[in-house]
N, C-alpha and C. Protein backbone atom coordinates (compact mmCIF):
# COMPACT_ATOMS: atom_id res chain seq x y z
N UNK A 1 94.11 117.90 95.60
CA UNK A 1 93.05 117.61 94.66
C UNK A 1 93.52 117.86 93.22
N UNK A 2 94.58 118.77 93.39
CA UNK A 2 94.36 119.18 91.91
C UNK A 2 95.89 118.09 91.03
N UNK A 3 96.42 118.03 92.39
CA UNK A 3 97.47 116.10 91.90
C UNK A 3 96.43 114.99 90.76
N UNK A 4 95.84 114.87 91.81
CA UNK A 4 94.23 113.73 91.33
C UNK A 4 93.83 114.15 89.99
N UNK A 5 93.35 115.03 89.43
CA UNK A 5 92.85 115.97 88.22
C UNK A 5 94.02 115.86 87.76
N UNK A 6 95.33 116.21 87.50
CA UNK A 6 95.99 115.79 86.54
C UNK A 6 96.50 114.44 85.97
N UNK A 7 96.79 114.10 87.41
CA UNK A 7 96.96 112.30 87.05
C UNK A 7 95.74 111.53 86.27
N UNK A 8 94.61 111.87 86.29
CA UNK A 8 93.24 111.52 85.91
C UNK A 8 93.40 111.77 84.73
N UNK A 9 93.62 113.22 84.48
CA UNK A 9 93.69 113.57 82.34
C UNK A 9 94.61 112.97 82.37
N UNK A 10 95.51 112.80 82.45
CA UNK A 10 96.60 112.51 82.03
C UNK A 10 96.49 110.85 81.33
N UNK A 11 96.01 109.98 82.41
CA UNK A 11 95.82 108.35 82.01
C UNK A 11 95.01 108.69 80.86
N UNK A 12 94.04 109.39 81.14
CA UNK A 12 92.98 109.61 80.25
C UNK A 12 93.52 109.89 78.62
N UNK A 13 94.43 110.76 78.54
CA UNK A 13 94.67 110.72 77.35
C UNK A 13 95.45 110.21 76.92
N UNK A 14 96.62 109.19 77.49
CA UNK A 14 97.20 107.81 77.56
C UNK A 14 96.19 107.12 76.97
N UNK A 15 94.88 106.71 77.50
CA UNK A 15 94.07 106.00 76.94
C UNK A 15 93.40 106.31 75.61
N UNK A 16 93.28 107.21 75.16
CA UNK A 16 92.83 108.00 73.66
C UNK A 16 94.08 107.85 72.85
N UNK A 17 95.01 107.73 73.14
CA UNK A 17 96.22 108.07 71.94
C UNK A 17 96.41 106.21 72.19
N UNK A 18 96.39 105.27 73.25
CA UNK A 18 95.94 103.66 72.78
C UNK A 18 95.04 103.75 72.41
N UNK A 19 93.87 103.92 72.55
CA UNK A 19 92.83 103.95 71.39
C UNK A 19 93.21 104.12 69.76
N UNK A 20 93.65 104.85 69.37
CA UNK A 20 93.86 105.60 68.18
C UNK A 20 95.18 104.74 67.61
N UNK A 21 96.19 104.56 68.67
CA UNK A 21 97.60 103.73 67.91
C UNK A 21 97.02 102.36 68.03
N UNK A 22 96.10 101.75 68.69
CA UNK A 22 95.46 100.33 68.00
C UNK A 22 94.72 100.74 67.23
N UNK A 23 93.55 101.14 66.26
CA UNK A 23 93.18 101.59 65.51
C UNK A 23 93.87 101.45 64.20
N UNK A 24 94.88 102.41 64.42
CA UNK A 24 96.00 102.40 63.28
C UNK A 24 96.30 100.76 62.86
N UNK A 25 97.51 100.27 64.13
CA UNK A 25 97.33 98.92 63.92
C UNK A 25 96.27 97.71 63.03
N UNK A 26 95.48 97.91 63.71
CA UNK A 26 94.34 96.94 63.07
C UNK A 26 94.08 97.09 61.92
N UNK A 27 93.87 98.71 61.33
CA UNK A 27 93.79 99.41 59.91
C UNK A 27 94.82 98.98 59.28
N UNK A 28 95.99 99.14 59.23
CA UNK A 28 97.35 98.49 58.47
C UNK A 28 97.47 96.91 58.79
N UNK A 29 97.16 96.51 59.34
CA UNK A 29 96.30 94.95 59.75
C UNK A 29 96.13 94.72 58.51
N UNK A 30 94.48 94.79 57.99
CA UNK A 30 93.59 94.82 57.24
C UNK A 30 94.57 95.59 55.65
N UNK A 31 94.54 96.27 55.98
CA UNK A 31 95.31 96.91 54.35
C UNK A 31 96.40 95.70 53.62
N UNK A 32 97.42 96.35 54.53
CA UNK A 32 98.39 95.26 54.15
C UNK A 32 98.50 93.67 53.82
N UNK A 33 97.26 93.26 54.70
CA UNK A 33 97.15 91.49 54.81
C UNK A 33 96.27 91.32 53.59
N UNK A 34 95.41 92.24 53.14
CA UNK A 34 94.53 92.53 52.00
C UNK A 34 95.54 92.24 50.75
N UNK A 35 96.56 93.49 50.62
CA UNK A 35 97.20 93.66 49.76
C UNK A 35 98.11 92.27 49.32
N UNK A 36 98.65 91.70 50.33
CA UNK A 36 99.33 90.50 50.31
C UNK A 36 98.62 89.45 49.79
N UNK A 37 97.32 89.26 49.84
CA UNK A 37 96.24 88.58 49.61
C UNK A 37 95.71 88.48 48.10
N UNK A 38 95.92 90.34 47.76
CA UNK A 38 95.93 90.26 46.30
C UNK A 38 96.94 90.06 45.45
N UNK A 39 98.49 90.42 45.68
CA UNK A 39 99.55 90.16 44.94
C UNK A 39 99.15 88.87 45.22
N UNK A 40 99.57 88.02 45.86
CA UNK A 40 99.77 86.54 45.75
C UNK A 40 98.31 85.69 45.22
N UNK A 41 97.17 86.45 44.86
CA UNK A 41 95.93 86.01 43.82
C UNK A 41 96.29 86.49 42.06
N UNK A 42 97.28 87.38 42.07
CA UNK A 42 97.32 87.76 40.99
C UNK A 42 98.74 87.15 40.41
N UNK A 43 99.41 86.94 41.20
CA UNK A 43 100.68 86.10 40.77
C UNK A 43 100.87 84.39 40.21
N UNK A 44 99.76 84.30 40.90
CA UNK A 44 99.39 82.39 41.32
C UNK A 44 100.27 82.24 42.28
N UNK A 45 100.53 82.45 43.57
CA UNK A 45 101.69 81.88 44.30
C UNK A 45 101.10 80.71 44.72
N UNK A 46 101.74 80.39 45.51
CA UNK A 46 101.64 79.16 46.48
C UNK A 46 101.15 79.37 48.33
N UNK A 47 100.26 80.44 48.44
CA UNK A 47 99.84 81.33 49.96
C UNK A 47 101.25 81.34 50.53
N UNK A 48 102.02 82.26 50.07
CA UNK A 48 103.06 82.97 50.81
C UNK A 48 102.58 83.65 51.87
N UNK A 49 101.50 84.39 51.72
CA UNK A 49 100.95 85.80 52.18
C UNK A 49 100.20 85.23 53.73
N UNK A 50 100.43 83.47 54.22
CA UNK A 50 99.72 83.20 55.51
C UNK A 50 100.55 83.41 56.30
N UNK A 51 101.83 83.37 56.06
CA UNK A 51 102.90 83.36 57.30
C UNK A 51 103.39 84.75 57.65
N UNK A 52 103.20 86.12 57.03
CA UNK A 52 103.48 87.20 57.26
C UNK A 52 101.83 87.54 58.15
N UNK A 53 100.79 86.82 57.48
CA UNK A 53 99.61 87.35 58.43
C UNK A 53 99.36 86.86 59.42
N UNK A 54 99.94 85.58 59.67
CA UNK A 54 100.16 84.99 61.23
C UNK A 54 101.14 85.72 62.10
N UNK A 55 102.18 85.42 61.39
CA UNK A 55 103.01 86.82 62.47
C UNK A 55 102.66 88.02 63.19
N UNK A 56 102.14 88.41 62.17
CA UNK A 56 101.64 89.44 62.56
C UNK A 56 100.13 89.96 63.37
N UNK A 57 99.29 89.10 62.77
CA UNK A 57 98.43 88.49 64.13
C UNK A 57 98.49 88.25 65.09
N UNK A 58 99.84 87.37 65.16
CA UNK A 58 99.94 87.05 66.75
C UNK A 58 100.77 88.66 67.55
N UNK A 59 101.29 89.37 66.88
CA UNK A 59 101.74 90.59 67.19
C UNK A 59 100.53 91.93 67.45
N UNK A 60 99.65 91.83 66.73
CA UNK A 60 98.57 92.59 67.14
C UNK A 60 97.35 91.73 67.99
N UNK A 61 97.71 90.28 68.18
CA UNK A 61 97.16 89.90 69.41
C UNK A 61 97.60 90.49 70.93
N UNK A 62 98.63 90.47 70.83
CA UNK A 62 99.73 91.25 72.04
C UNK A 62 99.49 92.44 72.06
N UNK A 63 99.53 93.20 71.08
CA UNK A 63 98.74 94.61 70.92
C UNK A 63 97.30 94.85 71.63
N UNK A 64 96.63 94.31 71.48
CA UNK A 64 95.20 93.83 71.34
C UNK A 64 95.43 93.67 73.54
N UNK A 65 95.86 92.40 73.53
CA UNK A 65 95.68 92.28 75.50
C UNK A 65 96.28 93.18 76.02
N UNK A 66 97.54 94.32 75.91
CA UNK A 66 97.95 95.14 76.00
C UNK A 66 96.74 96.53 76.31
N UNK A 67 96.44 96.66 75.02
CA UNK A 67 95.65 97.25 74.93
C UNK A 67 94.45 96.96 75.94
N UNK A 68 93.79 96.51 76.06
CA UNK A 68 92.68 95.40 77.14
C UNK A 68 93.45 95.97 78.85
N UNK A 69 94.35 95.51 78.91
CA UNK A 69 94.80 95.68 80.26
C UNK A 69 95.23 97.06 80.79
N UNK A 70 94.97 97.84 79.67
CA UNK A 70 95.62 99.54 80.59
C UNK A 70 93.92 100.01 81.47
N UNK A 71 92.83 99.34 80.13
CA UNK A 71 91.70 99.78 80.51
C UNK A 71 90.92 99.29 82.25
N UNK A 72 91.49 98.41 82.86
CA UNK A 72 91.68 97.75 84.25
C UNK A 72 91.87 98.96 85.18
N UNK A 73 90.82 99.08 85.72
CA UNK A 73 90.78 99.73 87.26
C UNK A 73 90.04 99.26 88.15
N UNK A 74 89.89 99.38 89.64
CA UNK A 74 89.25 99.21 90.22
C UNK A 74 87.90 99.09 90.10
N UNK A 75 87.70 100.39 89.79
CA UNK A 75 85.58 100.42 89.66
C UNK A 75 85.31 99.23 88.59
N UNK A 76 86.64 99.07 86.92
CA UNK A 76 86.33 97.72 86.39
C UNK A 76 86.24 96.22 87.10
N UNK A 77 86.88 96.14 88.04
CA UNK A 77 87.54 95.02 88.70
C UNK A 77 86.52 94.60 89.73
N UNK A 78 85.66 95.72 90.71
CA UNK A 78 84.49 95.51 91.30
C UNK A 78 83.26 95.25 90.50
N UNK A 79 83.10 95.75 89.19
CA UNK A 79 81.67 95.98 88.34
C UNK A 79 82.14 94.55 88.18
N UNK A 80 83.05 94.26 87.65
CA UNK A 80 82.81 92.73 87.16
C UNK A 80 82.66 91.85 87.60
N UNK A 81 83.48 91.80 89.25
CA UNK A 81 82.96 90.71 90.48
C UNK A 81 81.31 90.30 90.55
N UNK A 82 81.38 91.73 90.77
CA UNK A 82 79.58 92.10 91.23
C UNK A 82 78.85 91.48 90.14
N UNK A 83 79.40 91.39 88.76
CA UNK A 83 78.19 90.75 87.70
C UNK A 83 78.28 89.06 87.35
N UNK A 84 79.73 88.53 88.07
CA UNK A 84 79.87 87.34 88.07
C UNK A 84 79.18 86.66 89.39
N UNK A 85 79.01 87.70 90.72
CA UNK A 85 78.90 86.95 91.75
C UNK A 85 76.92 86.63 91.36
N UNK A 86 76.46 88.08 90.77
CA UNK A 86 75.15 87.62 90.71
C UNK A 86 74.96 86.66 89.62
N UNK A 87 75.27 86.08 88.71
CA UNK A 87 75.33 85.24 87.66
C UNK A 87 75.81 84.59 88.08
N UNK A 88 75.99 83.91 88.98
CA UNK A 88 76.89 83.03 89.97
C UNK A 88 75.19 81.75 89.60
N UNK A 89 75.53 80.17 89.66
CA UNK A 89 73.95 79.27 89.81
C UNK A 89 74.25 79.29 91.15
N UNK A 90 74.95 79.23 92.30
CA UNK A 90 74.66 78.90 93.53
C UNK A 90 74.89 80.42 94.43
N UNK A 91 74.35 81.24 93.60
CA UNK A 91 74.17 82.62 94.51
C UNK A 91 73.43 82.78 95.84
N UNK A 92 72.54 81.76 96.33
CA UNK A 92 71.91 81.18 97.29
C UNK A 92 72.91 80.93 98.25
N UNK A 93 73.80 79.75 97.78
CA UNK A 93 74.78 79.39 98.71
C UNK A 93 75.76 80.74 99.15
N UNK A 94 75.85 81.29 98.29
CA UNK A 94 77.13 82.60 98.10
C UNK A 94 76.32 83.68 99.46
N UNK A 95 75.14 84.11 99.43
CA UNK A 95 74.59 84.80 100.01
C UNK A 95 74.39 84.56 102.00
N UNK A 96 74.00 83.03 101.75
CA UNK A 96 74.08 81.99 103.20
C UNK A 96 75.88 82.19 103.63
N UNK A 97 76.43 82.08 102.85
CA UNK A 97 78.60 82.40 103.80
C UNK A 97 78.34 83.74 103.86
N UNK A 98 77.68 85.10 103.37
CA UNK A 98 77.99 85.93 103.28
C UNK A 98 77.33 86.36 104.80
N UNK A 99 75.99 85.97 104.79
CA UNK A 99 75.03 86.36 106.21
C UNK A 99 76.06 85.49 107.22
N UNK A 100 76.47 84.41 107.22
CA UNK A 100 77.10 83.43 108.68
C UNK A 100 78.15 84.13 109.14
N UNK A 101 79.16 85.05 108.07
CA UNK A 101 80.42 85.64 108.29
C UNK A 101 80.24 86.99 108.71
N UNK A 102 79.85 87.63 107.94
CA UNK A 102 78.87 88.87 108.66
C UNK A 102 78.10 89.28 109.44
N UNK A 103 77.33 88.35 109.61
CA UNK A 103 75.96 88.41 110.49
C UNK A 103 76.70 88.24 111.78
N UNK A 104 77.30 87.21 111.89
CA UNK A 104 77.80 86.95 113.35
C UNK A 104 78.95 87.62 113.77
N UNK A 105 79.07 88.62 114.60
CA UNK A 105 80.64 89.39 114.76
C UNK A 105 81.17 88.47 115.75
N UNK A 106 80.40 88.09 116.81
CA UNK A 106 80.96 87.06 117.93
C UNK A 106 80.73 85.69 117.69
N UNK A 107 81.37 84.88 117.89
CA UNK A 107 80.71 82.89 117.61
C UNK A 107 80.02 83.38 119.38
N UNK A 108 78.88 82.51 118.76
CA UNK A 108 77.83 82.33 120.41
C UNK A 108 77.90 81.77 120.94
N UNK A 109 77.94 81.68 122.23
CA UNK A 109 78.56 80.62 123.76
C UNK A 109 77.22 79.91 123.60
N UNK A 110 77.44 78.87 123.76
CA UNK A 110 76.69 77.44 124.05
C UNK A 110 76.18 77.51 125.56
């Protein structure tokens, strides 16, 4: 038990210190793409400042699904079945395979 309890904090604060280093990210995101935004308003450039913020967008996009995918566990992976199957329009039909497959443990002799 007490394996379980450490492995548990442990992800756990794996997950707080990603929390906090995307955070950062996104914050220097925003600063920097800002800043680039204002030198090149105050210079007159020619939008230099889109191709360093695309780059880098697409780099804290990767950050970003990264981030998204540590948060994936099981209990996520069932909660979400469970909220697609009932938001399902043919949950009717879904429910009728569920009783025919279940319901019946033996096929019935004729």
């Amino acid at each position: 038990m007490m394996v379980d309890d450490d492995r548990f904090a442990r992800g756990f604060l794996e997950r707080i210190s990603a929390v906090r280093i995307f955070r950062v990210h996104v914050f220097t995101y925003v600063l920097f793409n800002g800043l680039f935004i204002l030198i090149d308003f105050l210079t007159a450039s020619s939008g230099w400042f889109f191709w360093p913020m695309l780059a880098w967008g697409i780099g804290l996009t990767i950050h970003w699904l990264y981030f998204k995918s540590i948060n994936i566990d099981e209990e996520w992976v069932e909660q979400r079945t469970e909220d697609v199957r009932l938001m399902a329009y043919d949950a009717g039909h879904i429910e009728n395979i569920e009783k025919r497959y279940f319901g019946a443990s033996e096929p019935s002799a004729r």
